[in-house]
PDB file of N, CA and C in Angstrom:
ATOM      1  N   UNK A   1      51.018 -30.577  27.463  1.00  0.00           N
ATOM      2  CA  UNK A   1      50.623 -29.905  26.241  1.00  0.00           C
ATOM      3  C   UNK A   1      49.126 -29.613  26.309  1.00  0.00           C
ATOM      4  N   UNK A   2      48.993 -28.190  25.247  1.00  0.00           N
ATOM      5  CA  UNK A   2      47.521 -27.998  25.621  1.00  0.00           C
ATOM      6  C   UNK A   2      47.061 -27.948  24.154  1.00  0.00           C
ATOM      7  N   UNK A   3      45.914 -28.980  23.678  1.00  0.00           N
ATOM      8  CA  UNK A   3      45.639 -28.547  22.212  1.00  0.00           C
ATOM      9  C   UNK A   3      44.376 -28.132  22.093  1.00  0.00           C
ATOM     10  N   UNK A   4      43.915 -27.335  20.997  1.00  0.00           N
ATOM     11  CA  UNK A   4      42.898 -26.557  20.242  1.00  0.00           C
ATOM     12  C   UNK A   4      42.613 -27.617  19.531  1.00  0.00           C
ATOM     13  N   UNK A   5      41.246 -27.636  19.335  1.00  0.00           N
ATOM     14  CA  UNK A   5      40.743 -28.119  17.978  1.00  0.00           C
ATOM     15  C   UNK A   5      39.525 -26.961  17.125  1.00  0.00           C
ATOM     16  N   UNK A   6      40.049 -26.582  16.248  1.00  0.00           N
ATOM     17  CA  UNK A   6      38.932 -25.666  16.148  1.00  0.00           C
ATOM     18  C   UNK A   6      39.803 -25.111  14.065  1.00  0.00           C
ATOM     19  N   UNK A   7      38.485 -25.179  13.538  1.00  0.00           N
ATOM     20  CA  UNK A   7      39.092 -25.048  12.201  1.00  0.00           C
ATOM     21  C   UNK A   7      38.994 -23.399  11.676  1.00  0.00           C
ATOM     22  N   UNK A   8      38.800 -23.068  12.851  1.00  0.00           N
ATOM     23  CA  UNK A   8      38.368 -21.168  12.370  1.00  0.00           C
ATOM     24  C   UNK A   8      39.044 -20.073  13.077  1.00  0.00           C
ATOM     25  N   UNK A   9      38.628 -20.896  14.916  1.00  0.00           N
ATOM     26  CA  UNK A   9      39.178 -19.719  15.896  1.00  0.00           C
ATOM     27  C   UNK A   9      40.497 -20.056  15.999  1.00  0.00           C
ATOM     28  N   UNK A  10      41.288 -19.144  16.406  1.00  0.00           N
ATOM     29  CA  UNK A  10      42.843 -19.213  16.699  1.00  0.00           C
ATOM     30  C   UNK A  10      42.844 -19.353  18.075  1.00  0.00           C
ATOM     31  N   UNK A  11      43.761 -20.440  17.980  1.00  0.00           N
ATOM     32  CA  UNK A  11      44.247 -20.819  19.437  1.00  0.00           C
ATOM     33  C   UNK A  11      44.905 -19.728  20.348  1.00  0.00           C
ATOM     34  N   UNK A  12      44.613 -20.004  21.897  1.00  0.00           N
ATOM     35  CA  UNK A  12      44.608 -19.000  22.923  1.00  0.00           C
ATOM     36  C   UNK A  12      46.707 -19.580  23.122  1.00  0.00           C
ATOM     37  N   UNK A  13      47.033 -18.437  23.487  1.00  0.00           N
ATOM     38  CA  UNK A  13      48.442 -18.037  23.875  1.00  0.00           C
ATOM     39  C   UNK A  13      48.757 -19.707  24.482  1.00  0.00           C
ATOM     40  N   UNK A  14      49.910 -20.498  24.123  1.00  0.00           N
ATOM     41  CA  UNK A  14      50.432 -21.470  24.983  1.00  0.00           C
ATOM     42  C   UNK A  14      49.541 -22.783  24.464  1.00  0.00           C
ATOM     43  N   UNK A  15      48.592 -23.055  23.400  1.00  0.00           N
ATOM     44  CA  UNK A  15      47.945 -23.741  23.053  1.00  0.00           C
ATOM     45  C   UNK A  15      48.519 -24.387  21.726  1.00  0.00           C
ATOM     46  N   UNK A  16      48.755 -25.759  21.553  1.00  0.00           N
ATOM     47  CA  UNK A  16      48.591 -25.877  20.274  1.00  0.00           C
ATOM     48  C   UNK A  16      47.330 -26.029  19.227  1.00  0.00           C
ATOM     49  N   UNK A  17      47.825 -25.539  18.261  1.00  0.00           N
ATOM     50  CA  UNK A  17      46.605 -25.630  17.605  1.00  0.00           C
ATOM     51  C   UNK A  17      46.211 -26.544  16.079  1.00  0.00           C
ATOM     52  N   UNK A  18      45.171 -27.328  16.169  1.00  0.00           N
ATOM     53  CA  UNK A  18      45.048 -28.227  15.554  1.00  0.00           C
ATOM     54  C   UNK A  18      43.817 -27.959  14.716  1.00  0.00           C
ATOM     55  N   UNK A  19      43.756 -28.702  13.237  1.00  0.00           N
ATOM     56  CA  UNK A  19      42.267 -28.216  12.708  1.00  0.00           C
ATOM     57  C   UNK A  19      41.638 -29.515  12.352  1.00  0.00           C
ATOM     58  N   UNK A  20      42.389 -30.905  12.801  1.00  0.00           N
ATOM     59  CA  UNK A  20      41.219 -31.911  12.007  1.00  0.00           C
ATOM     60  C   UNK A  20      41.142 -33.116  13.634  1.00  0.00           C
ATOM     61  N   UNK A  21      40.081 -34.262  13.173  1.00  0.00           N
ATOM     62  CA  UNK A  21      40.141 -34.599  14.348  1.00  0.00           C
ATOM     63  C   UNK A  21      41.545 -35.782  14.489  1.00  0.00           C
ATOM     64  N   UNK A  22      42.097 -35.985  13.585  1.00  0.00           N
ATOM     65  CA  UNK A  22      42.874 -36.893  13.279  1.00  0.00           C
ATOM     66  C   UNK A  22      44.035 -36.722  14.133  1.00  0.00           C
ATOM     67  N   UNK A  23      44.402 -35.268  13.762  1.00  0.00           N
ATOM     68  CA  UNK A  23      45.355 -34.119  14.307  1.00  0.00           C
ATOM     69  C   UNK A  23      45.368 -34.420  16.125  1.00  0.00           C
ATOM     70  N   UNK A  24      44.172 -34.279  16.288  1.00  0.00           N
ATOM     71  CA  UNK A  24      43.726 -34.179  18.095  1.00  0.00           C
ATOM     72  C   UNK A  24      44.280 -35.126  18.491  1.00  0.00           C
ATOM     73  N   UNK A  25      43.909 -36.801  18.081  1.00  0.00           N
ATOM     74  CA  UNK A  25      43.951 -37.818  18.422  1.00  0.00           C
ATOM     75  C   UNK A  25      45.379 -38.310  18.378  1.00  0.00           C
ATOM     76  N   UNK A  26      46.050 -37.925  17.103  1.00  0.00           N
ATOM     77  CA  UNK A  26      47.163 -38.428  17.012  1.00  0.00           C
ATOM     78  C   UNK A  26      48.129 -37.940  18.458  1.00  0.00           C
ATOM     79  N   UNK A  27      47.804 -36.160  18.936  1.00  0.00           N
ATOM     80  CA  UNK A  27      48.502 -35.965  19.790  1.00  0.00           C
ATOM     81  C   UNK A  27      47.885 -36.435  21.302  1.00  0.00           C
ATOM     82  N   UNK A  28      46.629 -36.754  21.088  1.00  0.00           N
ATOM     83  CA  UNK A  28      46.122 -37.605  22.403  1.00  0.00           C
ATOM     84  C   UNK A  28      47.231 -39.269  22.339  1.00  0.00           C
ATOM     85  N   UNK A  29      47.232 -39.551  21.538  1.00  0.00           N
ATOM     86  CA  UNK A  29      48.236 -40.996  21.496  1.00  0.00           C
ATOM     87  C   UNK A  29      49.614 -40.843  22.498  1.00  0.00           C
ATOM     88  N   UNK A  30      50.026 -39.213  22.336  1.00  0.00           N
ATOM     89  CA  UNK A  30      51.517 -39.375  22.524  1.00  0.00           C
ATOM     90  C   UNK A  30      51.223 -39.552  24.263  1.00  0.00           C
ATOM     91  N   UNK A  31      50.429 -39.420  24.516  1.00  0.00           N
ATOM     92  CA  UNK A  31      49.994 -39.274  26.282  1.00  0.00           C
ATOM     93  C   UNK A  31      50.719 -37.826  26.835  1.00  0.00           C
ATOM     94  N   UNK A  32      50.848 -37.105  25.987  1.00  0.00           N
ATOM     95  CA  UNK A  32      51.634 -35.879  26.217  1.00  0.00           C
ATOM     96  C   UNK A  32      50.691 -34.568  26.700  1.00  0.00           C
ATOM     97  N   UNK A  33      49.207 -35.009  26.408  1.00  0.00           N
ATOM     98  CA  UNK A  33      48.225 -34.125  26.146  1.00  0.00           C
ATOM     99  C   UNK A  33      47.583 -33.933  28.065  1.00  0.00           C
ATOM    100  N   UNK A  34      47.880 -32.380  28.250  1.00  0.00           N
ATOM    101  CA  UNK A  34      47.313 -32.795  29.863  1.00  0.00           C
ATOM    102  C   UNK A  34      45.981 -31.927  29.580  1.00  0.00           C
ATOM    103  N   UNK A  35      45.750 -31.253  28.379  1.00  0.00           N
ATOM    104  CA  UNK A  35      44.300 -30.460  28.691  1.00  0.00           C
ATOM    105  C   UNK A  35      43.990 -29.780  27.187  1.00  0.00           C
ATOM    106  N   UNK A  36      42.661 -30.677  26.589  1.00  0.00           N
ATOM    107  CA  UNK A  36      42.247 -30.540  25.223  1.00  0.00           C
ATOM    108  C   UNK A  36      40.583 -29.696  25.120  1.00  0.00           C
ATOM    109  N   UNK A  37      40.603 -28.433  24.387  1.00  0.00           N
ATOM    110  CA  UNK A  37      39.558 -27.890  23.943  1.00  0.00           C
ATOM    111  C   UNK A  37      39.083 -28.196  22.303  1.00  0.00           C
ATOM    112  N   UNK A  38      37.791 -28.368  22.646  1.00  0.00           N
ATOM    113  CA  UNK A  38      37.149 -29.106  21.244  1.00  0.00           C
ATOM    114  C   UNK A  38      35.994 -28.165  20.524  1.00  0.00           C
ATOM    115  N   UNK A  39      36.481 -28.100  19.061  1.00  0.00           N
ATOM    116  CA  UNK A  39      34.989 -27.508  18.560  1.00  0.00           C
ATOM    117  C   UNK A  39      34.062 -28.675  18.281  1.00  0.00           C
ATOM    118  N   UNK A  40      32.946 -28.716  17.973  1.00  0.00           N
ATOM    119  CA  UNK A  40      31.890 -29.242  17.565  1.00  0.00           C
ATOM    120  C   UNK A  40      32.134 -29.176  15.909  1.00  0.00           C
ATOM    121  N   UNK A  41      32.524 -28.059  15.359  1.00  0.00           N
ATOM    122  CA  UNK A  41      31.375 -28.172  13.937  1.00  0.00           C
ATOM    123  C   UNK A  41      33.374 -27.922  13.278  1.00  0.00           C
ATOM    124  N   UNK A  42      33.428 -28.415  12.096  1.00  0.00           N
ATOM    125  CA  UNK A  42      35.057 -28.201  11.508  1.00  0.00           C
ATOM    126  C   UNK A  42      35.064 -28.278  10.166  1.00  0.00           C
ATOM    127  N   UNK A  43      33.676 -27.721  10.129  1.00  0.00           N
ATOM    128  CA  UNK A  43      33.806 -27.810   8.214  1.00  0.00           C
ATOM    129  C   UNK A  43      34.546 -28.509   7.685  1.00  0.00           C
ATOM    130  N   UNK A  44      34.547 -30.076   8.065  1.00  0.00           N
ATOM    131  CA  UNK A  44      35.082 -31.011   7.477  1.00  0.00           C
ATOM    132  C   UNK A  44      33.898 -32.377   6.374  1.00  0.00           C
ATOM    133  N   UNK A  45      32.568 -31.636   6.385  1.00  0.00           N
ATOM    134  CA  UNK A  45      31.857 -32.571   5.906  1.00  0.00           C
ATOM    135  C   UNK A  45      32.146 -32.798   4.154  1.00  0.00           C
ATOM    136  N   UNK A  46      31.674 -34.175   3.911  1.00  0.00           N
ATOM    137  CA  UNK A  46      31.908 -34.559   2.985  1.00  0.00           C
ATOM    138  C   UNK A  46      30.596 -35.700   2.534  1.00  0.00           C
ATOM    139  N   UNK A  47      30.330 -35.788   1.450  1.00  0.00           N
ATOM    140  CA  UNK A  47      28.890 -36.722   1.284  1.00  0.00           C
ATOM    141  C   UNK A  47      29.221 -37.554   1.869  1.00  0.00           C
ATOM    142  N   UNK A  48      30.566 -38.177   2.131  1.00  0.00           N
ATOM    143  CA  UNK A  48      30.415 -40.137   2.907  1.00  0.00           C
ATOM    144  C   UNK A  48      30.136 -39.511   4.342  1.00  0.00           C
ATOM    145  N   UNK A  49      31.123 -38.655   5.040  1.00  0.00           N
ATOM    146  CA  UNK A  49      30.917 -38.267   6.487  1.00  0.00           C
ATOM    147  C   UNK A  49      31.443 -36.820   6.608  1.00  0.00           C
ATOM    148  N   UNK A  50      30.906 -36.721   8.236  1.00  0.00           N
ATOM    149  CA  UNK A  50      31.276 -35.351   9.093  1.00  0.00           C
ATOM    150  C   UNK A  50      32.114 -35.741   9.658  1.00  0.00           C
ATOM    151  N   UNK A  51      33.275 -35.305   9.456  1.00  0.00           N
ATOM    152  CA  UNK A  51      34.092 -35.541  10.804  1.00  0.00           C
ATOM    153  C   UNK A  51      34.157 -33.990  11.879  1.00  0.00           C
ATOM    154  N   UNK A  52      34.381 -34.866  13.219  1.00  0.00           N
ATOM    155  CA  UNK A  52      33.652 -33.306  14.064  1.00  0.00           C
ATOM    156  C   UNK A  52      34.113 -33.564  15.123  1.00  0.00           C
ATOM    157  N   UNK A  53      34.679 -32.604  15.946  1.00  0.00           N
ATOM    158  CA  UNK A  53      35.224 -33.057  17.592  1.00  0.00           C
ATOM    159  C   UNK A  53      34.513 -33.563  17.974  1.00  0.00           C
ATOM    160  N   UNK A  54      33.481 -34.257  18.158  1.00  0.00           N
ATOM    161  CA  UNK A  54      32.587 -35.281  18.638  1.00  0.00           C
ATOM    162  C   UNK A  54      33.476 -36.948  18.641  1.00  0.00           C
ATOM    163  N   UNK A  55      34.118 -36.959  17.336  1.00  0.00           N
ATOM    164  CA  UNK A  55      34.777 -37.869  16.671  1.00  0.00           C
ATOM    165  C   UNK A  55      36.160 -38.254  17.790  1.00  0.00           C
ATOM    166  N   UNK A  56      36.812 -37.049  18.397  1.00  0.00           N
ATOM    167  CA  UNK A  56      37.568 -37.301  19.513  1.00  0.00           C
ATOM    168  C   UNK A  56      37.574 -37.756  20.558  1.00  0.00           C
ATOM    169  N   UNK A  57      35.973 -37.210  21.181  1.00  0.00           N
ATOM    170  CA  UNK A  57      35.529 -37.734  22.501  1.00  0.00           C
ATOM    171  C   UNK A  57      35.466 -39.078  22.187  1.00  0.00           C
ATOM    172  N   UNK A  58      34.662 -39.487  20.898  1.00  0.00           N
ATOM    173  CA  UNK A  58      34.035 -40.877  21.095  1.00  0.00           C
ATOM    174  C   UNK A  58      34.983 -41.896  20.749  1.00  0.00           C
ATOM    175  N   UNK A  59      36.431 -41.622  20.150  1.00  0.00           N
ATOM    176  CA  UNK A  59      37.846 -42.143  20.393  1.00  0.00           C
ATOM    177  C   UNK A  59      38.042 -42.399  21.730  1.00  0.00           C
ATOM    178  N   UNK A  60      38.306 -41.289  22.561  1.00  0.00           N
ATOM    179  CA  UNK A  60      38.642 -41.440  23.940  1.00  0.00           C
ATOM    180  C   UNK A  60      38.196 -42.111  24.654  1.00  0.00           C
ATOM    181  N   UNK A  61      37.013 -42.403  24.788  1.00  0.00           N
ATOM    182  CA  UNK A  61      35.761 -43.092  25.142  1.00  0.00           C
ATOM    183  C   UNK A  61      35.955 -44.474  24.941  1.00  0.00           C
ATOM    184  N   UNK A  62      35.872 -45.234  23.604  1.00  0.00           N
ATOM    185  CA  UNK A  62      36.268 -45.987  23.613  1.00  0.00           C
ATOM    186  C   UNK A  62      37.437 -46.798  24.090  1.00  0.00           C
ATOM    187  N   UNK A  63      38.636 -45.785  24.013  1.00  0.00           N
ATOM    188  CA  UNK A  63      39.834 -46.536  23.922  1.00  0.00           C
ATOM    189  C   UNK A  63      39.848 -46.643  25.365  1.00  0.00           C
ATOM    190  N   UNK A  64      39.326 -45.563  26.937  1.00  0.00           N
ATOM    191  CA  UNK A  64      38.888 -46.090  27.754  1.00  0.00           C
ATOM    192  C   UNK A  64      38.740 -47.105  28.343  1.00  0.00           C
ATOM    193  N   UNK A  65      37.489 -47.196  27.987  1.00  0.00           N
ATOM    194  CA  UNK A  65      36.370 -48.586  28.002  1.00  0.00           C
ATOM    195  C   UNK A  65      36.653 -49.850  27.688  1.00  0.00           C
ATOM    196  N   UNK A  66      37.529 -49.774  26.361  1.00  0.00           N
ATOM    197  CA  UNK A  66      38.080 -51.235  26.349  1.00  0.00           C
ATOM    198  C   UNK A  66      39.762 -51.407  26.774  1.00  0.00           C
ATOM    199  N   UNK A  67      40.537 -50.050  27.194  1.00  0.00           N
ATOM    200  CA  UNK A  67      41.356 -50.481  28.119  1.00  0.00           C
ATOM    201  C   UNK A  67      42.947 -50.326  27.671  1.00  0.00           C
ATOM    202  N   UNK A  68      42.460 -49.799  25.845  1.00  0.00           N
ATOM    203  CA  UNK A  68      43.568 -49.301  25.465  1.00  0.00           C
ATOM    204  C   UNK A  68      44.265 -48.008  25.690  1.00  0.00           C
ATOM    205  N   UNK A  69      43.410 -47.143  26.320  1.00  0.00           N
ATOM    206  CA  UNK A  69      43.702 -45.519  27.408  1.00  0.00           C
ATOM    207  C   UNK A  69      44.982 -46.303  28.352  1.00  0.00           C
ATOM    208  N   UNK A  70      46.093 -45.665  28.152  1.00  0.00           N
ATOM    209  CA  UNK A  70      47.127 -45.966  28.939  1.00  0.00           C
ATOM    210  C   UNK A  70      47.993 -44.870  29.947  1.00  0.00           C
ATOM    211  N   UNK A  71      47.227 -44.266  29.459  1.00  0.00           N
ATOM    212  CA  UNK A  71      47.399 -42.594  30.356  1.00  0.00           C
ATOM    213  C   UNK A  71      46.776 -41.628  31.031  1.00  0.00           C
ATOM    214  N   UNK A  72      46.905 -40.759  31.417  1.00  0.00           N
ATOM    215  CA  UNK A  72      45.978 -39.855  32.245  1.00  0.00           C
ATOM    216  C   UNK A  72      45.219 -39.385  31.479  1.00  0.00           C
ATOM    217  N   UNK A  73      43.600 -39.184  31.662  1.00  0.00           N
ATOM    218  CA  UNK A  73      42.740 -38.547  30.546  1.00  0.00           C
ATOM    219  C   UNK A  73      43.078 -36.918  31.254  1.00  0.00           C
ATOM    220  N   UNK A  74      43.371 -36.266  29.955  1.00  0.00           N
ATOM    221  CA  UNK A  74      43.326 -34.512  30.055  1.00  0.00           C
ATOM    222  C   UNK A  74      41.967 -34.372  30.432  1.00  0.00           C
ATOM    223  N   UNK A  75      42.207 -33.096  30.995  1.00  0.00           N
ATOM    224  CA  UNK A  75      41.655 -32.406  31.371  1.00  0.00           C
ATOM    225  C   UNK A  75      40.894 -31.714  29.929  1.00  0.00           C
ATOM    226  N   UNK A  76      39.291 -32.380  29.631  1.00  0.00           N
ATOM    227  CA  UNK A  76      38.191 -31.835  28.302  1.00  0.00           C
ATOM    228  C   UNK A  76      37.570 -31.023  28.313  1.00  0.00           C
ATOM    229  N   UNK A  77      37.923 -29.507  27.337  1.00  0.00           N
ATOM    230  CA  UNK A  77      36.764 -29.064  27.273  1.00  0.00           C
ATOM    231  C   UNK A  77      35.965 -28.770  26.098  1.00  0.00           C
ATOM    232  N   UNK A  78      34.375 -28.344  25.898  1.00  0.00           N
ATOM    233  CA  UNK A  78      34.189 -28.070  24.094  1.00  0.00           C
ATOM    234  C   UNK A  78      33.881 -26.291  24.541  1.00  0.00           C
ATOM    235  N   UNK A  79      34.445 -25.572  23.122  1.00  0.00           N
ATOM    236  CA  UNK A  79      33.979 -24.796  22.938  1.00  0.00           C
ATOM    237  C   UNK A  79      33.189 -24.041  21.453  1.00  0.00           C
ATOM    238  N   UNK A  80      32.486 -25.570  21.100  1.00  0.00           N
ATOM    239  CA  UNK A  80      31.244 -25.266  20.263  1.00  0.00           C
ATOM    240  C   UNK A  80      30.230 -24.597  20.591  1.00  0.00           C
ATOM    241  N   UNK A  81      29.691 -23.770  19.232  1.00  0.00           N
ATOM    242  CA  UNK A  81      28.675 -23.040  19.157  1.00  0.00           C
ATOM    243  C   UNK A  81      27.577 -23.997  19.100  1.00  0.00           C
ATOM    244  N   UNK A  82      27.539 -24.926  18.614  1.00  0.00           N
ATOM    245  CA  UNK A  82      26.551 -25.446  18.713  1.00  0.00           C
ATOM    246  C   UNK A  82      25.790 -26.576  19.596  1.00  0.00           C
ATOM    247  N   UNK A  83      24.758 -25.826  19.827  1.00  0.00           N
ATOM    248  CA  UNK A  83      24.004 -26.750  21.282  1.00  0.00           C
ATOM    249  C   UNK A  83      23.851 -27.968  21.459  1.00  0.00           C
ATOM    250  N   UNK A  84      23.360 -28.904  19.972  1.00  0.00           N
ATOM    251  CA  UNK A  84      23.317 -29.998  20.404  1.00  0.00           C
ATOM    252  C   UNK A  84      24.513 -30.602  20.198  1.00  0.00           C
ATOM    253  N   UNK A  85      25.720 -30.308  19.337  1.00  0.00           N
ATOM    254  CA  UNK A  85      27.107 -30.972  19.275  1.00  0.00           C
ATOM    255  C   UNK A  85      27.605 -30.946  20.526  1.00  0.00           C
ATOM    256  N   UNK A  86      27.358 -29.742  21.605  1.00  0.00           N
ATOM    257  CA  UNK A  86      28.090 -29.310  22.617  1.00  0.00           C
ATOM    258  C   UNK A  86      27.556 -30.235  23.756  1.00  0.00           C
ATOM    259  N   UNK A  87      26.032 -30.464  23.976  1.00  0.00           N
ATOM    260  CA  UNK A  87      25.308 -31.463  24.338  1.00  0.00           C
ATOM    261  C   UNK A  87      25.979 -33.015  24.381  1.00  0.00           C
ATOM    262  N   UNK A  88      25.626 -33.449  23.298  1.00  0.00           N
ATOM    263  CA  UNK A  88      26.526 -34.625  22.668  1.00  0.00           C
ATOM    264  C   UNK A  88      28.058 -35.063  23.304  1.00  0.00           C
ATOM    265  N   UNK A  89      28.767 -34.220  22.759  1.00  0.00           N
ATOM    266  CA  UNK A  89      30.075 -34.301  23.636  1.00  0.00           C
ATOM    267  C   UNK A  89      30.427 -34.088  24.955  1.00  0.00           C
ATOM    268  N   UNK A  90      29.560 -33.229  25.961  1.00  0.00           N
ATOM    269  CA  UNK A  90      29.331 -33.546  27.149  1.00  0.00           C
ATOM    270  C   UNK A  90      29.047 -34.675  27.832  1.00  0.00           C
ATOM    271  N   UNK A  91      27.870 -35.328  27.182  1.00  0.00           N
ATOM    272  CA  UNK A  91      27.823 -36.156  27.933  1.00  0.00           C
ATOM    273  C   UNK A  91      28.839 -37.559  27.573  1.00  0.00           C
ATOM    274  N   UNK A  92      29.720 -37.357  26.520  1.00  0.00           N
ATOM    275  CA  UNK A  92      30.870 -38.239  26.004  1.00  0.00           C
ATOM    276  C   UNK A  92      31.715 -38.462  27.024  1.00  0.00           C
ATOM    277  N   UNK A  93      32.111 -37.109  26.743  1.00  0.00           N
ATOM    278  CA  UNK A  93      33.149 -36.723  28.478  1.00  0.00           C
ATOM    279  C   UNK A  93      32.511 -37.109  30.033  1.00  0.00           C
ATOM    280  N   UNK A  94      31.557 -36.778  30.073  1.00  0.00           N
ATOM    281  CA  UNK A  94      30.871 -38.027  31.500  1.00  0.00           C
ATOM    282  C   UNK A  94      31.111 -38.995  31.514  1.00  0.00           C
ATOM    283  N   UNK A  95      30.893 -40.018  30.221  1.00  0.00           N
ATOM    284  CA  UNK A  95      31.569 -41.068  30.440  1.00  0.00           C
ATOM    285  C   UNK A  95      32.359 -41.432  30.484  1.00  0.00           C
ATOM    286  N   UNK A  96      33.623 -40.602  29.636  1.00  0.00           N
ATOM    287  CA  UNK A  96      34.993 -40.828  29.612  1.00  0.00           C
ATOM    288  C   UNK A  96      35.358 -40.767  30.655  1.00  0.00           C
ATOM    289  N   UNK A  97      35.040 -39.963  31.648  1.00  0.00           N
ATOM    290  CA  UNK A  97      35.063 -39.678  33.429  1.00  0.00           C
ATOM    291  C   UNK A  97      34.729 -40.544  34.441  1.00  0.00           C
ATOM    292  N   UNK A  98      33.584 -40.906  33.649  1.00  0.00           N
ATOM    293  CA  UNK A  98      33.349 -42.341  34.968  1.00  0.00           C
ATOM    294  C   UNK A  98      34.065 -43.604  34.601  1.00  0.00           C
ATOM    295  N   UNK A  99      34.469 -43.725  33.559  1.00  0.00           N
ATOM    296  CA  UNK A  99      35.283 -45.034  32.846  1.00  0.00           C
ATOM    297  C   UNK A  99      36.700 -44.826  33.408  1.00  0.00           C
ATOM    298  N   UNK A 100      36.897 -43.508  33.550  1.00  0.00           N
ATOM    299  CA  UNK A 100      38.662 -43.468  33.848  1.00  0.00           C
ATOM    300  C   UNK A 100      38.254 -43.502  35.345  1.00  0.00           C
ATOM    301  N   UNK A 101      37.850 -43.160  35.800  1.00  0.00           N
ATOM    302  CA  UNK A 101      37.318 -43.382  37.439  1.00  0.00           C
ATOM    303  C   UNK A 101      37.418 -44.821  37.864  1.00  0.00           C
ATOM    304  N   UNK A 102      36.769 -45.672  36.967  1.00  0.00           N
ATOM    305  CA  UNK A 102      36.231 -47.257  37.160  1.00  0.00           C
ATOM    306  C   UNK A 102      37.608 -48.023  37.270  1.00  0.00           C
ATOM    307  N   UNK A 103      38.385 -47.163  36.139  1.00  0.00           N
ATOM    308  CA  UNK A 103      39.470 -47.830  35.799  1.00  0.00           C
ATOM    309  C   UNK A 103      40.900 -47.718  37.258  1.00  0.00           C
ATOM    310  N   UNK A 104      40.661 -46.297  37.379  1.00  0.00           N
ATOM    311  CA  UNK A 104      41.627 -46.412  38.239  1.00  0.00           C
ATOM    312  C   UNK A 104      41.888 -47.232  39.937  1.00  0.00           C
ATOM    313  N   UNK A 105      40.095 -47.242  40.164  1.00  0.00           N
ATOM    314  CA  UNK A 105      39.910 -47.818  41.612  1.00  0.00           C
ATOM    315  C   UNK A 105      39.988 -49.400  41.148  1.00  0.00           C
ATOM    316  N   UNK A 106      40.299 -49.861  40.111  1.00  0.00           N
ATOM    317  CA  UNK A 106      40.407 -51.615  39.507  1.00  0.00           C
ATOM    318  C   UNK A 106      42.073 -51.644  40.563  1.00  0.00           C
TER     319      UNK A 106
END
């Protein structure tokens, strides 16, 4: 499966498409997910928080790291407009990369 996250643009042909980060994650759970594109910004803010594809990586990341990742990490990409969100989540995904790396040569 291939999912979108993006609360504006329409997903590309063969993509599902998702608008919150909850949405992303839940279908990252099913381990079904072989290749996820992320926005940055999802007009989801609210005075307590932002929630923002940032919020996905740093799920993934974690669940990684401490070992609850039980599946192949998809294949990540962002396609935010914005530089430093896009920034940010790059280097998320580096780590998510070297953690699933670490993990597999264990």
């Amino acid at each position: 499966m291939r999912v979108w996250l993006d609360d504006v643009r329409a997903a590309p042909d063969g993509w599902v498409h998702v608008k919150t980060p909850e949405e992303a994650i839940d279908l990252l759970r099913s381990g079904q997910v072989e290749e996820i594109s992320l926005d940055h910004d999802l007009g989801l803010a609210t005075p307590e928080s932002e929630r923002t594809g940032y919020d996905v990586v740093a799920w993934l990341e974690e669940a990684v790291a401490t070992g609850g990742w039980k599946h192949a990490v998809p294949e990540i990409h962002v396609h935010s407009a914005n530089p430093v969100g896009w920034q940010r989540m790059e280097q998320a995904i580096k780590s998510i990369r070297r953690l699933d790396e670490a993990r597999r040569s264990e």
